[in-house]
N, C-alpha and C. Protein backbone atom coordinates (compact mmCIF):
# COMPACT_ATOMS: atom_id res chain seq x y z
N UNK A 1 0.85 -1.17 0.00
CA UNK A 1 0.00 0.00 0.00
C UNK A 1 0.90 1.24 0.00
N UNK A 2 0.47 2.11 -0.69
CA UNK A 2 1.48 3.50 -1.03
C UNK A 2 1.20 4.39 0.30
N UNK A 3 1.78 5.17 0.54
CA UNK A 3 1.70 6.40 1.54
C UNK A 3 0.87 7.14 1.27
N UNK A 4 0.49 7.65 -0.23
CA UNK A 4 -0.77 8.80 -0.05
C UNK A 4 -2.14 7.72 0.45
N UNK A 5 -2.29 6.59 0.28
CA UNK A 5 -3.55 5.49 0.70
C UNK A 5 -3.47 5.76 1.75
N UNK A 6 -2.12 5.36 2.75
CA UNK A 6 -2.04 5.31 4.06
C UNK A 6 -2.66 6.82 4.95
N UNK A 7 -1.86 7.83 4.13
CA UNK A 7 -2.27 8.88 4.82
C UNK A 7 -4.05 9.20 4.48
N UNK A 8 -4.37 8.85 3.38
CA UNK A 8 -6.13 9.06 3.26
C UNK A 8 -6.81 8.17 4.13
N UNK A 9 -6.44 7.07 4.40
CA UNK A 9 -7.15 6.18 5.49
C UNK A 9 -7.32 6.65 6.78
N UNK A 10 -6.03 6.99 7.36
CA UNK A 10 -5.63 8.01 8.41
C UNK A 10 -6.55 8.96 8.87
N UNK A 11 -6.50 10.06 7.57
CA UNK A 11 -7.32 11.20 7.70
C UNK A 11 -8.82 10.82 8.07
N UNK A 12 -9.41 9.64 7.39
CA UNK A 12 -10.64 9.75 7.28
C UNK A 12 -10.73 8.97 8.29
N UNK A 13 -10.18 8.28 9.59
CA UNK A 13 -10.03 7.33 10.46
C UNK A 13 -9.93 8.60 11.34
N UNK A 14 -9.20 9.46 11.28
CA UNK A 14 -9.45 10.72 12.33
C UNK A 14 -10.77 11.39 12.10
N UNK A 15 -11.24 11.64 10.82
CA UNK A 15 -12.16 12.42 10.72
C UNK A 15 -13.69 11.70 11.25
N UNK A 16 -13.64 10.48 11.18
CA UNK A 16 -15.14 9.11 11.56
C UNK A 16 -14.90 9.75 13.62
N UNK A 17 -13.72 9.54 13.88
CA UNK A 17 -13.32 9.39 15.39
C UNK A 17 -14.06 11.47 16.01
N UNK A 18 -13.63 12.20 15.20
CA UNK A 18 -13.92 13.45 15.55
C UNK A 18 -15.33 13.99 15.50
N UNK A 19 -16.09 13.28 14.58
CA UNK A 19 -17.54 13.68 14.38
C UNK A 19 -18.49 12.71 15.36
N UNK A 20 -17.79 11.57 15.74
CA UNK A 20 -18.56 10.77 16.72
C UNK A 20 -17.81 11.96 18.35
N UNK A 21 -16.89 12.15 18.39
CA UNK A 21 -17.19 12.42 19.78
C UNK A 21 -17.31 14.11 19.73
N UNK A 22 -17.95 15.08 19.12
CA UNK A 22 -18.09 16.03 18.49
C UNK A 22 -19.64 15.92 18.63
N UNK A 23 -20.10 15.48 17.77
CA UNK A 23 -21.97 15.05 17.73
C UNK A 23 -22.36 14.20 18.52
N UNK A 24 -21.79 13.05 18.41
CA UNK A 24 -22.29 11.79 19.05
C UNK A 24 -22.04 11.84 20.82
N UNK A 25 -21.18 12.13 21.12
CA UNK A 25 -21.16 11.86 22.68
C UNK A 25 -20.75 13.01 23.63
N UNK A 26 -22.69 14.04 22.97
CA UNK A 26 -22.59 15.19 24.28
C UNK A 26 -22.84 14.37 25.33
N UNK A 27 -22.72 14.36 26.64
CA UNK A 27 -23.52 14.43 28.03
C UNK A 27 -24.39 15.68 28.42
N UNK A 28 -25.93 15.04 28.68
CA UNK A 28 -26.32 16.27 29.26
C UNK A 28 -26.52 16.86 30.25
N UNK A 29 -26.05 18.21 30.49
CA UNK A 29 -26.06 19.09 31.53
C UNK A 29 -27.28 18.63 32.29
N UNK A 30 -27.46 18.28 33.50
CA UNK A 30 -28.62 18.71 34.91
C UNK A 30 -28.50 20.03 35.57
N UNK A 31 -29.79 20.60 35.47
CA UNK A 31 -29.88 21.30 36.85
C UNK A 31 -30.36 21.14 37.71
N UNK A 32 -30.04 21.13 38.53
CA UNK A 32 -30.99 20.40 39.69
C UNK A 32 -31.85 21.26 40.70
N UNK A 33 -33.10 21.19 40.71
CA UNK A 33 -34.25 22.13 41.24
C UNK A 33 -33.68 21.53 43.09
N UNK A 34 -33.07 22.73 43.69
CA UNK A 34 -33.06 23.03 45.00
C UNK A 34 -33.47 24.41 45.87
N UNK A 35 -33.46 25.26 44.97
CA UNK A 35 -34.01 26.22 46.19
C UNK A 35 -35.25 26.26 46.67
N UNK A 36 -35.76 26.43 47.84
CA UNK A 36 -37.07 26.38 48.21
C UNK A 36 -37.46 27.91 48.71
N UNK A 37 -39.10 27.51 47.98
CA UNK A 37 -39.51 28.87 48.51
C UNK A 37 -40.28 28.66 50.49
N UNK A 38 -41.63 29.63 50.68
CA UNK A 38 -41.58 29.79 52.22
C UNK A 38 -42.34 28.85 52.11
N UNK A 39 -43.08 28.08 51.25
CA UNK A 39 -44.05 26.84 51.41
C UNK A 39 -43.28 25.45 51.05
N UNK A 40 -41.54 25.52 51.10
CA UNK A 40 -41.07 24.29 50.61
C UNK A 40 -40.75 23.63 49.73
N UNK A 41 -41.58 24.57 48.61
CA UNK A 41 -41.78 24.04 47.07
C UNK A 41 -39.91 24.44 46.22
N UNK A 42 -39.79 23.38 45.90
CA UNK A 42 -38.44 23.56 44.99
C UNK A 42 -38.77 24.63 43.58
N UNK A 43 -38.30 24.94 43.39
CA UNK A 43 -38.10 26.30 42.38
C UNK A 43 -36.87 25.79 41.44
N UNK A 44 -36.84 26.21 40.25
CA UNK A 44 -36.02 26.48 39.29
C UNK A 44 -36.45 27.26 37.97
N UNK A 45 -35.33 28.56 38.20
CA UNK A 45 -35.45 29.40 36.77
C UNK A 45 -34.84 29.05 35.30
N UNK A 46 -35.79 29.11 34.53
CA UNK A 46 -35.70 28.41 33.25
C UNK A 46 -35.35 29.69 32.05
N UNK A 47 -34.30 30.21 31.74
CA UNK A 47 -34.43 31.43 30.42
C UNK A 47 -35.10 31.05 29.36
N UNK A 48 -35.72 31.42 28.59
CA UNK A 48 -35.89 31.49 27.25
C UNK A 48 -35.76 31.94 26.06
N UNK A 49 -34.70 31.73 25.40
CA UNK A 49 -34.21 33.05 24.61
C UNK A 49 -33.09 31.76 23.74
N UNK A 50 -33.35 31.97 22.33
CA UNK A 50 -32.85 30.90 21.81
C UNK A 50 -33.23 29.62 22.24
N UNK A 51 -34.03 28.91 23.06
CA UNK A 51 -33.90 27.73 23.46
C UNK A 51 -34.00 27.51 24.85
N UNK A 52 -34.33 27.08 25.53
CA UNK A 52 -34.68 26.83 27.01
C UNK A 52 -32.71 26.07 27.64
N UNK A 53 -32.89 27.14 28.88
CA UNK A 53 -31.77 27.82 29.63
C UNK A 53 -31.99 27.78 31.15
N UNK A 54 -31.58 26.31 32.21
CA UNK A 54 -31.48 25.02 31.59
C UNK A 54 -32.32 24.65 30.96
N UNK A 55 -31.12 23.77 29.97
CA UNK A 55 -32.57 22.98 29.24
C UNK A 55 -32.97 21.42 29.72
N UNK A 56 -31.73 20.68 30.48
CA UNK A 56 -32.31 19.74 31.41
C UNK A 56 -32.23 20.25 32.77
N UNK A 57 -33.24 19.29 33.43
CA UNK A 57 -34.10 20.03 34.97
C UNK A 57 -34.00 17.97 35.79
N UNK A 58 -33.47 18.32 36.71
CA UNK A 58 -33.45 17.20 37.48
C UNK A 58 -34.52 17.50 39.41
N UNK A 59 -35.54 16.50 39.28
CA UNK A 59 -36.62 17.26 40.00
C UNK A 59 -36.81 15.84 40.42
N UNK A 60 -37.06 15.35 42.67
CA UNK A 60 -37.57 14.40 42.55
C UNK A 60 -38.89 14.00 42.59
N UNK A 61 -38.97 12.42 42.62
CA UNK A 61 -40.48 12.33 42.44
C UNK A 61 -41.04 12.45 43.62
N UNK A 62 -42.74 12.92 42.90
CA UNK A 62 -43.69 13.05 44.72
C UNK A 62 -43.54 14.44 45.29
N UNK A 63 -42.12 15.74 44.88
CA UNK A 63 -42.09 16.82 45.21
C UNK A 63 -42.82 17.62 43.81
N UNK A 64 -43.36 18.80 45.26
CA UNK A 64 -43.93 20.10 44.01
C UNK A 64 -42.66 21.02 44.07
N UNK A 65 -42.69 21.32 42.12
CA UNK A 65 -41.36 21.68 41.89
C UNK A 65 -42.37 22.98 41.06
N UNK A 66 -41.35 24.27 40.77
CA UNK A 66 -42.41 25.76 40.45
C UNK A 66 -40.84 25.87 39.55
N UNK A 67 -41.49 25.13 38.13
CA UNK A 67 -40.68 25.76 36.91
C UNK A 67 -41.16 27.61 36.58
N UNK A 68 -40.19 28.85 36.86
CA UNK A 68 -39.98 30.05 37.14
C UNK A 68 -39.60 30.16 34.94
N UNK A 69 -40.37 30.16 34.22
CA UNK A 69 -39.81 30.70 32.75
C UNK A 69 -40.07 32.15 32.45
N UNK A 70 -38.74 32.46 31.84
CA UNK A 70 -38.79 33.86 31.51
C UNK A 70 -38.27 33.97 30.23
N UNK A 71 -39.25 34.77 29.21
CA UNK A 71 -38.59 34.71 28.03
C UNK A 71 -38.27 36.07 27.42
N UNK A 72 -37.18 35.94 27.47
CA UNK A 72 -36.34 37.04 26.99
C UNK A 72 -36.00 37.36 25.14
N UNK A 73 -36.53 36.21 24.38
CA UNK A 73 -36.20 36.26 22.80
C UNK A 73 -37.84 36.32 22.48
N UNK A 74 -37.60 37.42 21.53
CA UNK A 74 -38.91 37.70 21.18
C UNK A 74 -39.48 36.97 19.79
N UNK A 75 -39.02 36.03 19.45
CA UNK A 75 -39.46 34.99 18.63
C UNK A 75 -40.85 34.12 19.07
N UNK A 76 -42.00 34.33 17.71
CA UNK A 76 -43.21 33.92 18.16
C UNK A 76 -43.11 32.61 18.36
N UNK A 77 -42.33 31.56 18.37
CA UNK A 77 -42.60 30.10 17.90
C UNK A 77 -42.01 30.11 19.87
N UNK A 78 -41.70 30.70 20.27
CA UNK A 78 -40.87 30.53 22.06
C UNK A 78 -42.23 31.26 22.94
N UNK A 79 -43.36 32.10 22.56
CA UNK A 79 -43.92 32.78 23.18
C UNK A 79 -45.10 31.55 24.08
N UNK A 80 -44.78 30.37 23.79
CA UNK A 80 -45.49 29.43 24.57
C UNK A 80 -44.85 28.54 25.21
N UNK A 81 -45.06 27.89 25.89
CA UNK A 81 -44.54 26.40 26.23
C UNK A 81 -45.58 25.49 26.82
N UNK A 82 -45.69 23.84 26.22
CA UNK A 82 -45.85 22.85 26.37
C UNK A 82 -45.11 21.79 27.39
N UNK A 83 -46.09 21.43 28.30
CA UNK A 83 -45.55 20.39 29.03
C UNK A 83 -46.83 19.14 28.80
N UNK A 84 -47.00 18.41 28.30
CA UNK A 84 -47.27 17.44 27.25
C UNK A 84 -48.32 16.51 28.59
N UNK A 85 -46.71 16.23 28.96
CA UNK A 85 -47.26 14.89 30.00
C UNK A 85 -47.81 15.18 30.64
N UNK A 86 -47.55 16.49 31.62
CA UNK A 86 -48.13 16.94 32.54
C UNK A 86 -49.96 18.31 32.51
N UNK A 87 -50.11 18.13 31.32
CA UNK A 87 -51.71 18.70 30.35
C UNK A 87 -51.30 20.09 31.04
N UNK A 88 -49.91 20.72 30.38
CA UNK A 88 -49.75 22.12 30.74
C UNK A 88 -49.64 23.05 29.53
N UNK A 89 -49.76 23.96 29.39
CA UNK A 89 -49.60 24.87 28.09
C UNK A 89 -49.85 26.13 28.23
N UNK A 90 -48.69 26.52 28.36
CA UNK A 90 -48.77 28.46 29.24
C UNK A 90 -48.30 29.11 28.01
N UNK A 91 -48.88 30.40 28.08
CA UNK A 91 -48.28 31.26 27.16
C UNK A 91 -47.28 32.27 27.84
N UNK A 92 -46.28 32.80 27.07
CA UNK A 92 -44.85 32.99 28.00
C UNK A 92 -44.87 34.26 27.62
N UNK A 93 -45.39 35.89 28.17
CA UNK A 93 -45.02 36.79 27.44
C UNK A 93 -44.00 37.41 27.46
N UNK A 94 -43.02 38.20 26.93
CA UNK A 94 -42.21 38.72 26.80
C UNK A 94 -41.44 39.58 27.90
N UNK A 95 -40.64 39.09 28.54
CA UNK A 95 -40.17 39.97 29.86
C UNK A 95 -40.91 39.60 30.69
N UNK A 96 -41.61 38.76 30.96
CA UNK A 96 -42.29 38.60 32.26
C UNK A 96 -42.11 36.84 32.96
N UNK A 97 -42.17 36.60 34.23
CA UNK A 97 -41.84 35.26 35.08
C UNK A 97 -43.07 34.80 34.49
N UNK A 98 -43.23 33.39 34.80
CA UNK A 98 -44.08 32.90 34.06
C UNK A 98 -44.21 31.07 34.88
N UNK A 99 -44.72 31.01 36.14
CA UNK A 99 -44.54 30.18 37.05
C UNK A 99 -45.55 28.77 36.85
N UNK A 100 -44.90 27.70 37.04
CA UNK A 100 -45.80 26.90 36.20
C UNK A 100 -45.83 25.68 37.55
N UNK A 101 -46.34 25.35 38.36
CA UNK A 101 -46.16 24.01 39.08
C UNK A 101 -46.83 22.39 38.85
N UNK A 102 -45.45 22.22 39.16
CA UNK A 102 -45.63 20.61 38.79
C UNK A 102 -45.48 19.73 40.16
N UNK A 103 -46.32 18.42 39.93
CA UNK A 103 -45.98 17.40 41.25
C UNK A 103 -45.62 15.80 40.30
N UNK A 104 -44.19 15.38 39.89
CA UNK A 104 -44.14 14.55 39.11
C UNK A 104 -44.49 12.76 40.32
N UNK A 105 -45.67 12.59 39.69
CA UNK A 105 -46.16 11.53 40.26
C UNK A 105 -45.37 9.55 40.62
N UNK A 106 -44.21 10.02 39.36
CA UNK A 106 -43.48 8.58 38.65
C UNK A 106 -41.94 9.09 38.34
N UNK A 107 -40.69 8.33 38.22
CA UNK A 107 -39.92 8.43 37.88
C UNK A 107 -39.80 8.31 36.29
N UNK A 108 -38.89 8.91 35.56
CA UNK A 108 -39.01 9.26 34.13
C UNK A 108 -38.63 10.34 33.92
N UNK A 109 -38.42 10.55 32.26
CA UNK A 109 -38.06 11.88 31.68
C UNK A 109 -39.19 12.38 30.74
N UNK A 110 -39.37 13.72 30.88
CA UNK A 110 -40.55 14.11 30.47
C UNK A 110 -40.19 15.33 29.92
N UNK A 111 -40.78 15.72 28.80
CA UNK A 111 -40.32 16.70 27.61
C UNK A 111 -40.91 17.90 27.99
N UNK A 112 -40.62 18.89 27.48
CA UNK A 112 -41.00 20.25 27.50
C UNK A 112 -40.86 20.88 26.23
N UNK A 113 -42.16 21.41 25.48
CA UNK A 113 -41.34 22.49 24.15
C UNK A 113 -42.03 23.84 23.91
N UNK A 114 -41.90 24.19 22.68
CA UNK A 114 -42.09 25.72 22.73
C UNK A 114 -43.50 24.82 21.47
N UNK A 115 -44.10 25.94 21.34
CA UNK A 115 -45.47 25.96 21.10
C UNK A 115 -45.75 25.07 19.61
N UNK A 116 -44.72 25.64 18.36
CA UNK A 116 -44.41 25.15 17.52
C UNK A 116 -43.84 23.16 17.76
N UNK A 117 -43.29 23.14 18.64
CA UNK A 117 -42.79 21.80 18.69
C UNK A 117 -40.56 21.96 18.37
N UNK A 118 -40.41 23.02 18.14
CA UNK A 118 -39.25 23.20 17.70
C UNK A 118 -38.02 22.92 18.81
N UNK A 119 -38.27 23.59 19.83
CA UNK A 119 -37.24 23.65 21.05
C UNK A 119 -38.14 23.17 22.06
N UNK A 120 -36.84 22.46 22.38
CA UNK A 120 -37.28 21.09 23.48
C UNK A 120 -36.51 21.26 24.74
N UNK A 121 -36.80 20.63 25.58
CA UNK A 121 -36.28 20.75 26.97
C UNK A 121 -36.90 19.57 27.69
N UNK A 122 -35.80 18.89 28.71
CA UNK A 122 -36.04 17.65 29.28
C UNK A 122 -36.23 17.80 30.89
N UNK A 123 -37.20 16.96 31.59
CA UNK A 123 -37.55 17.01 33.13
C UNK A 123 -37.17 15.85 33.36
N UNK A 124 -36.21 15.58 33.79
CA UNK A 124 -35.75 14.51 34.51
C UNK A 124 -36.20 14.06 36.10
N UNK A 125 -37.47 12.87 36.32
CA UNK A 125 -37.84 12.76 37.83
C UNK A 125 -36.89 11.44 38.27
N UNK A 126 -36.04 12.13 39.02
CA UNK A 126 -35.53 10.75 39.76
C UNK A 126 -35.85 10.46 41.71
């Protein structure tokens, strides 16, 4: 086998290795819902602006947890959000908190998106 083969095998043996751990093997970020307000309830603030900010939420089961969304990008397809599993669907206006409570009944991951279906966001109950 000649050297320019060797070196094209190479390249493209680096290039298979760089796009798998590049695309293929994010880990995803948790945040984990701990602060409590004066009734106990775990809290976590969610941005909205480009995409939900965190966008995974680690919450356990059996606690009431008060997802806090604020949307800061004034894109109509973000001016809502969907919580599917939980038969929620708030409209998010612009600059303003936007408090949504949940009591996740089961362990599981449970989706969140913007009104369109476009941007997604994950609830992790462990």
């Amino acid at each position: 086998m000649s050297i320019d083969k060797i070196i094209v095998i190479a390249g493209g043996l680096a290039g298979i290795v760089f796009v798998h751990w590049f695309f293929l093997n994010k880990k995803d970020k948790k945040a984990v819902a701990v602060s409590e307000d004066s009734t106990g309830r775990l809290q976590i603030d969610i941005k909205v602006d480009g995409g939900y900010s965190p966008e995974v939420i680690s919450v356990p089961v059996g606690n009431t947890t008060v997802l806090n969304f604020t949307r800061t990008d004034p894109t109509e397809c973000l001016s809502e959000v969907s919580l599917s599993d939980f038969s929620i669907r708030k409209e998010l206006p612009l600059n303003q908190k936007v408090s949504i409570e949940i009591t996740p009944k089961e362990k599981g991951t449970f989706i969140y998106s913007c009104g369109m279906n476009m941007y997604h966001g994950k609830i992790i109950v462990e």
